[in-house]
C-alpha atoms as a PDB file:
ATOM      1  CA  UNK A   1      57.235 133.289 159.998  1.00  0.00           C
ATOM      2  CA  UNK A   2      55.931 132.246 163.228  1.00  0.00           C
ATOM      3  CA  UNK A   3      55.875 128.552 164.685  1.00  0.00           C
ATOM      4  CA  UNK A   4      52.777 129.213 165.589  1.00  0.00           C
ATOM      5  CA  UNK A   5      51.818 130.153 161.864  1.00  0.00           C
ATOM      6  CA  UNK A   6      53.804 127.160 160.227  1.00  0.00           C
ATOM      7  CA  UNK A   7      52.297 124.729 163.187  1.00  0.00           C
ATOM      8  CA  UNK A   8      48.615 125.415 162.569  1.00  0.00           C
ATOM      9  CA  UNK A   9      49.607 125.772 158.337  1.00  0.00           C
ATOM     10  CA  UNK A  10      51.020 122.300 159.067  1.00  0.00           C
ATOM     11  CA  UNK A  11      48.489 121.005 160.980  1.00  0.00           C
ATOM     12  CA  UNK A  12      45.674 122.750 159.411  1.00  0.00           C
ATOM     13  CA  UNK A  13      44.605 123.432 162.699  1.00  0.00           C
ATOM     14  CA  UNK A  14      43.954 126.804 164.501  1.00  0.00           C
ATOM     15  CA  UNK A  15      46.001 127.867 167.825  1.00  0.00           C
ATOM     16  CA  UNK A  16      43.001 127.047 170.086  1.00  0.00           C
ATOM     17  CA  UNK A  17      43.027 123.391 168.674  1.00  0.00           C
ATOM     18  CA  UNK A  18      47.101 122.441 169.537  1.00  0.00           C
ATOM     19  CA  UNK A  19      47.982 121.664 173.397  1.00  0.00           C
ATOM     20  CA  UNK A  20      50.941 123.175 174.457  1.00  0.00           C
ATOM     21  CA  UNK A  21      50.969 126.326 172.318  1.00  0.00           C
ATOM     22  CA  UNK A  22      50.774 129.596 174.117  1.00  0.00           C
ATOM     23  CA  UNK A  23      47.076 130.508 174.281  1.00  0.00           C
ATOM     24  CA  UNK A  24      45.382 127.391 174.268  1.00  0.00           C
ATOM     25  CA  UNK A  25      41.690 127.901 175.912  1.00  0.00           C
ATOM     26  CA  UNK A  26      39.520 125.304 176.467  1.00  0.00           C
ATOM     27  CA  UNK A  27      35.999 126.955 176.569  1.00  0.00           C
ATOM     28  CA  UNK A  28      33.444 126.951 174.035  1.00  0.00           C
ATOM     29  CA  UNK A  29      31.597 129.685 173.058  1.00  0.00           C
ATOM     30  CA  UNK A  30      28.177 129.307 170.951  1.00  0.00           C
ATOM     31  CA  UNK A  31      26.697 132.105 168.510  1.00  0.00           C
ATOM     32  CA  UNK A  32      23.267 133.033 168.290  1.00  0.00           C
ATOM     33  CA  UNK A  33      21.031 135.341 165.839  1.00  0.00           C
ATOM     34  CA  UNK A  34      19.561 137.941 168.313  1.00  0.00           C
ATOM     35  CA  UNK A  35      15.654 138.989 166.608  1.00  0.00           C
ATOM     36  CA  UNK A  36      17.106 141.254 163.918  1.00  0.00           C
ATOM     37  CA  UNK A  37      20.573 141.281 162.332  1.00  0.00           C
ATOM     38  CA  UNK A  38      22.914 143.911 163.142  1.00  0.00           C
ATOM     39  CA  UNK A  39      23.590 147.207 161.365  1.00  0.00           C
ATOM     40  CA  UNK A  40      26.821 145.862 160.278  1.00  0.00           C
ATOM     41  CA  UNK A  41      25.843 142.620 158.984  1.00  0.00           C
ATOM     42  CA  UNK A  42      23.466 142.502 156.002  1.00  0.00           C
ATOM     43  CA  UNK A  43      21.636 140.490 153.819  1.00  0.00           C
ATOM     44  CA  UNK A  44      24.116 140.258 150.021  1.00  0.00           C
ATOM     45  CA  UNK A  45      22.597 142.587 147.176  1.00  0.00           C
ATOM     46  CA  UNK A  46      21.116 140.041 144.629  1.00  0.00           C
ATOM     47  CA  UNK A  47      24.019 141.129 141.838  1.00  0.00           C
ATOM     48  CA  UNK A  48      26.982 139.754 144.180  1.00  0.00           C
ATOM     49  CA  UNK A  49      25.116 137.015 144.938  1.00  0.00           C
ATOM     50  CA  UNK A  50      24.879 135.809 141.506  1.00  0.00           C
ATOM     51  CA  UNK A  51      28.066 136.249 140.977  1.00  0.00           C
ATOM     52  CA  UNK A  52      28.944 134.035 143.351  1.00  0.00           C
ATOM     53  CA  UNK A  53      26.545 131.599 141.633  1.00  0.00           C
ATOM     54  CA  UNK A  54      28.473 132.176 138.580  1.00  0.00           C
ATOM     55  CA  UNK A  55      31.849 131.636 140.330  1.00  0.00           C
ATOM     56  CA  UNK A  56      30.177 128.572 141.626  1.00  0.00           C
ATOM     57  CA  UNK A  57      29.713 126.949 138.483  1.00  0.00           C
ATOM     58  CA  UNK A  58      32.541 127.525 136.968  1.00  0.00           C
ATOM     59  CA  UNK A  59      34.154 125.997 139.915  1.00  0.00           C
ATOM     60  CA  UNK A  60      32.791 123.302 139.086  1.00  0.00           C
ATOM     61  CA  UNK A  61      32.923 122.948 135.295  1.00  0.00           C
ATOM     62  CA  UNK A  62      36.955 123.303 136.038  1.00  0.00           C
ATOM     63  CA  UNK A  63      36.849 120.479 138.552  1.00  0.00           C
ATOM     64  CA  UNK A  64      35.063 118.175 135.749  1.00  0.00           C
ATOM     65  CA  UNK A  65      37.417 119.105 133.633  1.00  0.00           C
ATOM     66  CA  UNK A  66      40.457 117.811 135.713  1.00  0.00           C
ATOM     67  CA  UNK A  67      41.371 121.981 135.996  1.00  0.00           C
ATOM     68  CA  UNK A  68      41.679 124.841 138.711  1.00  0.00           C
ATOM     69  CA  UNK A  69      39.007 127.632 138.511  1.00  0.00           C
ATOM     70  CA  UNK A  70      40.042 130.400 137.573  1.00  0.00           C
ATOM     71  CA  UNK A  71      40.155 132.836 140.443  1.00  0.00           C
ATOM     72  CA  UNK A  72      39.631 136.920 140.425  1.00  0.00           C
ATOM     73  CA  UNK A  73      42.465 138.606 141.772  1.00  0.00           C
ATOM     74  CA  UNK A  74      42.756 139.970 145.094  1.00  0.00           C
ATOM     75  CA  UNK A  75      42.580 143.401 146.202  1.00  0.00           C
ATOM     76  CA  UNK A  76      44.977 145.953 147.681  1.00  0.00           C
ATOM     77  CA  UNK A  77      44.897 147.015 150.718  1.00  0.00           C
ATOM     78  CA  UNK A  78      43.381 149.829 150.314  1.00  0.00           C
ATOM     79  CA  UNK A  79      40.741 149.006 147.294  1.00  0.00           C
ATOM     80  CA  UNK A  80      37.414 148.496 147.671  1.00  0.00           C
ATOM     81  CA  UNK A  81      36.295 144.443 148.512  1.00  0.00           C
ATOM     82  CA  UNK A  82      34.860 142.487 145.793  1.00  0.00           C
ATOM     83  CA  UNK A  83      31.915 140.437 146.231  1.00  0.00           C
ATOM     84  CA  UNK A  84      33.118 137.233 147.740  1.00  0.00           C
ATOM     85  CA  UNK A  85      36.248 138.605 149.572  1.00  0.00           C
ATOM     86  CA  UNK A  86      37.340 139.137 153.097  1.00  0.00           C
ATOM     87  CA  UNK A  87      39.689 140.947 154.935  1.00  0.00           C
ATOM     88  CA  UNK A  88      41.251 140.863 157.787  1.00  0.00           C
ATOM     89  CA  UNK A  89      43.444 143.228 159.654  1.00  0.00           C
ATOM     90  CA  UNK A  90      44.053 143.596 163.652  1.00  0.00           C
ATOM     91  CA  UNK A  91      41.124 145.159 164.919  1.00  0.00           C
ATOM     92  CA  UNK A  92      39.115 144.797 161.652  1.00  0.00           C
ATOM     93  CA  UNK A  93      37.591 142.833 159.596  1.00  0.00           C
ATOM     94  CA  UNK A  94      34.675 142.632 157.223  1.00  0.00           C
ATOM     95  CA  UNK A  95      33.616 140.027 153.876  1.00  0.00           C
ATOM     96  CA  UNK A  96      31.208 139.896 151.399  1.00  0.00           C
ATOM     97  CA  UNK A  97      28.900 137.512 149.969  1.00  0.00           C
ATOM     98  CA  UNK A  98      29.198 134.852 153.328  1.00  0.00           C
ATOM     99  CA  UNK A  99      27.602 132.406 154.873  1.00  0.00           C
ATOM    100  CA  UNK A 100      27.559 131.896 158.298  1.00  0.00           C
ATOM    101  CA  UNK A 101      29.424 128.549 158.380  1.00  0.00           C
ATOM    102  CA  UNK A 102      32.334 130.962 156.503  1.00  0.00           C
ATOM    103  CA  UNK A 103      31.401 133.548 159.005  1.00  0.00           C
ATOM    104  CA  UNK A 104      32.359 131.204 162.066  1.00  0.00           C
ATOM    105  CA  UNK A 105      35.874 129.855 161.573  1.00  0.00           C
ATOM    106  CA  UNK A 106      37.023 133.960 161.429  1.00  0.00           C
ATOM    107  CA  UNK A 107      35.456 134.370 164.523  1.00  0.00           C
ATOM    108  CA  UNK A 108      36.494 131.346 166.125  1.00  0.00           C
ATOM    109  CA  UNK A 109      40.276 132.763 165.310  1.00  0.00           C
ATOM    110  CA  UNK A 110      39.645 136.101 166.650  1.00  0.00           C
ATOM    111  CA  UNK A 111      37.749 134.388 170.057  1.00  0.00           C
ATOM    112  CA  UNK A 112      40.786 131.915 169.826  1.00  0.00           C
ATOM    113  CA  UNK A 113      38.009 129.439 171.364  1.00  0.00           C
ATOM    114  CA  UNK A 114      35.603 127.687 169.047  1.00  0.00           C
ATOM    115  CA  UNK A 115      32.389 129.299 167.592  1.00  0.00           C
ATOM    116  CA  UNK A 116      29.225 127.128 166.713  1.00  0.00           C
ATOM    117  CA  UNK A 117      26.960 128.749 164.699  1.00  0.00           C
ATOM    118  CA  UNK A 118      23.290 128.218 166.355  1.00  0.00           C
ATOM    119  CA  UNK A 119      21.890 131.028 164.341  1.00  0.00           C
ATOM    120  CA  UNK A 120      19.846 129.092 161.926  1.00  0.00           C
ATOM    121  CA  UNK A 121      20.221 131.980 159.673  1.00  0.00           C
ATOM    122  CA  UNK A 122      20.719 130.619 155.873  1.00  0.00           C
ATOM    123  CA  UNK A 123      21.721 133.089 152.923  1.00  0.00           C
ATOM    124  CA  UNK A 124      24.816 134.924 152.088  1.00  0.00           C
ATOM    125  CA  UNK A 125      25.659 138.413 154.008  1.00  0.00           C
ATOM    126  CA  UNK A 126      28.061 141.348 154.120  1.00  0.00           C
ATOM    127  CA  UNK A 127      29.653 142.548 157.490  1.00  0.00           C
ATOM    128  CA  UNK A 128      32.070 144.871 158.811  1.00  0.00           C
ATOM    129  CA  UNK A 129      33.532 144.981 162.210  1.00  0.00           C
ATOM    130  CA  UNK A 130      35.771 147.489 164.164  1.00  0.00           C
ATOM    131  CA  UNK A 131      37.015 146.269 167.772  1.00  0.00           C
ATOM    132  CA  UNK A 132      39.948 146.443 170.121  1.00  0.00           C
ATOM    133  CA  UNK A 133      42.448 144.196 168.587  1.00  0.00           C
ATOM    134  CA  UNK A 134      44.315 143.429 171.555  1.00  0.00           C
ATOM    135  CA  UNK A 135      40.704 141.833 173.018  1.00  0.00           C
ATOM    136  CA  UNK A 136      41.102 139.451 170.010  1.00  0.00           C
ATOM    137  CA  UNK A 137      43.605 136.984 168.288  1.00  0.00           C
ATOM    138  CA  UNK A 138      45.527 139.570 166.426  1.00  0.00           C
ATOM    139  CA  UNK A 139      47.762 141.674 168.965  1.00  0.00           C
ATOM    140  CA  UNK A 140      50.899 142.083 167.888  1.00  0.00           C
ATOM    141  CA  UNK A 141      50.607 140.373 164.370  1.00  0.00           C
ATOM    142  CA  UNK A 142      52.593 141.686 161.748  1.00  0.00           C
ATOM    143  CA  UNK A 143      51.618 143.378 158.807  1.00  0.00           C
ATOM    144  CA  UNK A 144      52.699 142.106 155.066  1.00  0.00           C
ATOM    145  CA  UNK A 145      55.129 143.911 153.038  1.00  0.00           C
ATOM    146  CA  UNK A 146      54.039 146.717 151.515  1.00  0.00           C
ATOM    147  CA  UNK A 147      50.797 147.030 153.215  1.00  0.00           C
ATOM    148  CA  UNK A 148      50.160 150.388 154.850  1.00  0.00           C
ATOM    149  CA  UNK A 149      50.745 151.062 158.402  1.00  0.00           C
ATOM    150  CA  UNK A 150      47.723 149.651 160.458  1.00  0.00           C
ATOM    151  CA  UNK A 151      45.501 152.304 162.268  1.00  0.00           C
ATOM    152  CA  UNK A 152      43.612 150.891 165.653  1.00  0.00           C
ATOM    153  CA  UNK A 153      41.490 152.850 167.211  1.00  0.00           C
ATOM    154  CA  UNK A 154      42.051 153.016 170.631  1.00  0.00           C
ATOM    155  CA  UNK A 155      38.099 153.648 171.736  1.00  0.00           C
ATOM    156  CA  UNK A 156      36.819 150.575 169.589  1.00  0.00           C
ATOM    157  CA  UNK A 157      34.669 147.997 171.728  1.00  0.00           C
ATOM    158  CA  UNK A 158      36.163 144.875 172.754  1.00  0.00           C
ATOM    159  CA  UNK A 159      35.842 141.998 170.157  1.00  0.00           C
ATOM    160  CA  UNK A 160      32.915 139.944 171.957  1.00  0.00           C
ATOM    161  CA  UNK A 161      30.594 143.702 172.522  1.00  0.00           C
ATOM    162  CA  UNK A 162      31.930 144.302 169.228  1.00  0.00           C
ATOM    163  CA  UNK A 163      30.158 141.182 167.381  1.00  0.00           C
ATOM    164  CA  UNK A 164      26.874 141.536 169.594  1.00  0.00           C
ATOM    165  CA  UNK A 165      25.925 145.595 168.800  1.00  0.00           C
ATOM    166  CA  UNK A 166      27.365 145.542 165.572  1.00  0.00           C
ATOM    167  CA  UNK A 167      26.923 142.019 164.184  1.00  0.00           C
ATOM    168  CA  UNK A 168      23.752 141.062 166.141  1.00  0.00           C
ATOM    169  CA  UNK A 169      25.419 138.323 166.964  1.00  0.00           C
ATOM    170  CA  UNK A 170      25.896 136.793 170.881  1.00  0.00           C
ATOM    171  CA  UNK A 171      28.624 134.634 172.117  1.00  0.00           C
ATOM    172  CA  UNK A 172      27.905 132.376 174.859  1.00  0.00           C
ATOM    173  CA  UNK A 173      30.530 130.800 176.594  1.00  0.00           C
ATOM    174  CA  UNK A 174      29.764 126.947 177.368  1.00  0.00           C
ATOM    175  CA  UNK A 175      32.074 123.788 177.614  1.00  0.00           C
ATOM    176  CA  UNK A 176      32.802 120.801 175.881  1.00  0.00           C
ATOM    177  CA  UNK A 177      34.665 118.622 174.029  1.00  0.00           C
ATOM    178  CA  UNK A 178      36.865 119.771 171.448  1.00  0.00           C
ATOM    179  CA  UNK A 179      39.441 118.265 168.868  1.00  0.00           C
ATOM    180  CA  UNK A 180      43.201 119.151 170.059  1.00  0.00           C
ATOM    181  CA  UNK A 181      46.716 118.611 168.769  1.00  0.00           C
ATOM    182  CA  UNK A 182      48.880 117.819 171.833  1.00  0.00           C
ATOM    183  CA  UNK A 183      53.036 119.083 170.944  1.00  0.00           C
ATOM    184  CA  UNK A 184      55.008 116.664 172.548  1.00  0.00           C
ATOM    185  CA  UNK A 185      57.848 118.080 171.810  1.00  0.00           C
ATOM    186  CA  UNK A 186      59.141 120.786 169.744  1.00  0.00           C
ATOM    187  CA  UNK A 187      63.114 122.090 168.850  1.00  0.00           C
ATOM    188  CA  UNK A 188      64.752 125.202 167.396  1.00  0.00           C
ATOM    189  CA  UNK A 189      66.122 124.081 164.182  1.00  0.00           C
ATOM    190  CA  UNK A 190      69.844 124.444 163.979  1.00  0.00           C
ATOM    191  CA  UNK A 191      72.118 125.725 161.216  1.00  0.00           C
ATOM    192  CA  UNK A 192      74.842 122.939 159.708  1.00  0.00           C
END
């Protein structure tokens, strides 16, 4: 596994919020709800929607309880996504059933720069997007074992032309202050 992946695991931090790491850019870029949505992000149908009610509440029975909720299982790569779901593969990605404020951390990892939602758009929604991987945070990443080979289109949009004609979405790039981890220092680990 990466440093970088056990360092913001660790840290529960993304790469654009540690000092020191490769990558590390300090601009801020702001997301905004053009007049219409795009054609790849939609309103949820009404059936997934209550079942994320349902998963919801029982969520929260669990928790009085003192329990975990039970969770659904998680599909294969290649199976359609359940309502609720998202996935995430270099130069896609797409969810179900999501707000914007769960909407905004995935695209704040694939800007590597933080998003703020200024969209004022409330409601669940579906979205799928296609883009040039190596324009976003996931060059070069790995696949799991097992899954199938990855397939990138070479004449996909770049990530931030991407999210504007097919999400309806624009990111503005603006600065201020954000919260950083600074790495001191940080070692190899050696064998004994």
């Amino acid at each position: 596994m990466p440093v970088g992946t056990l360092l913001r695991q660790a840290l529960q931090k993304p790469d654009y919020q540690i000092v020191g790491a490769p990558g590390w850019i300090d601009d801020l870029v702001f997301a905004r709800a053009d007049r219409r949505l795009g054609p790849d992000l939609k309103a949820t149908p009404a059936d997934c929607q209550a079942t994320i009610a349902e998963r919801l509440d029982a969520a929260k029975a669990a928790a009085g309880r003192g329990g975990p909720p039970a969770l659904p299982s998680f599909p294969g790569p290649n199976d359609p996504l359940p309502c609720g779901f998202v996935r995430l593969t270099p130069g896609f990605v797409a969810g179900t059933a999501r707000t914007l404020a769960q909407i905004v951390p995935t695209l704040s990892d694939l800007a590597r720069r933080p998003v703020i939602d200024k969209t004022g758009l409330t409601g669940r929604y579906d979205f799928a997007l296609r883009f040039a991987a190596e324009t976003a945070g996931l060059a070069g990443q790995s696949r799991l074992p097992g899954a199938p080979p990855q397939t990138i289109d070479p004449d996909a949009p770049s990530f931030f032309t991407a999210v504007e004609e097919k999400l309806g979405l624009k990111l503005e790039s603006a600065r201020g202050l954000v919260e950083v981890v600074a790495i001191d220092k940080l070692e190899k680990p050696t064998v004994d």
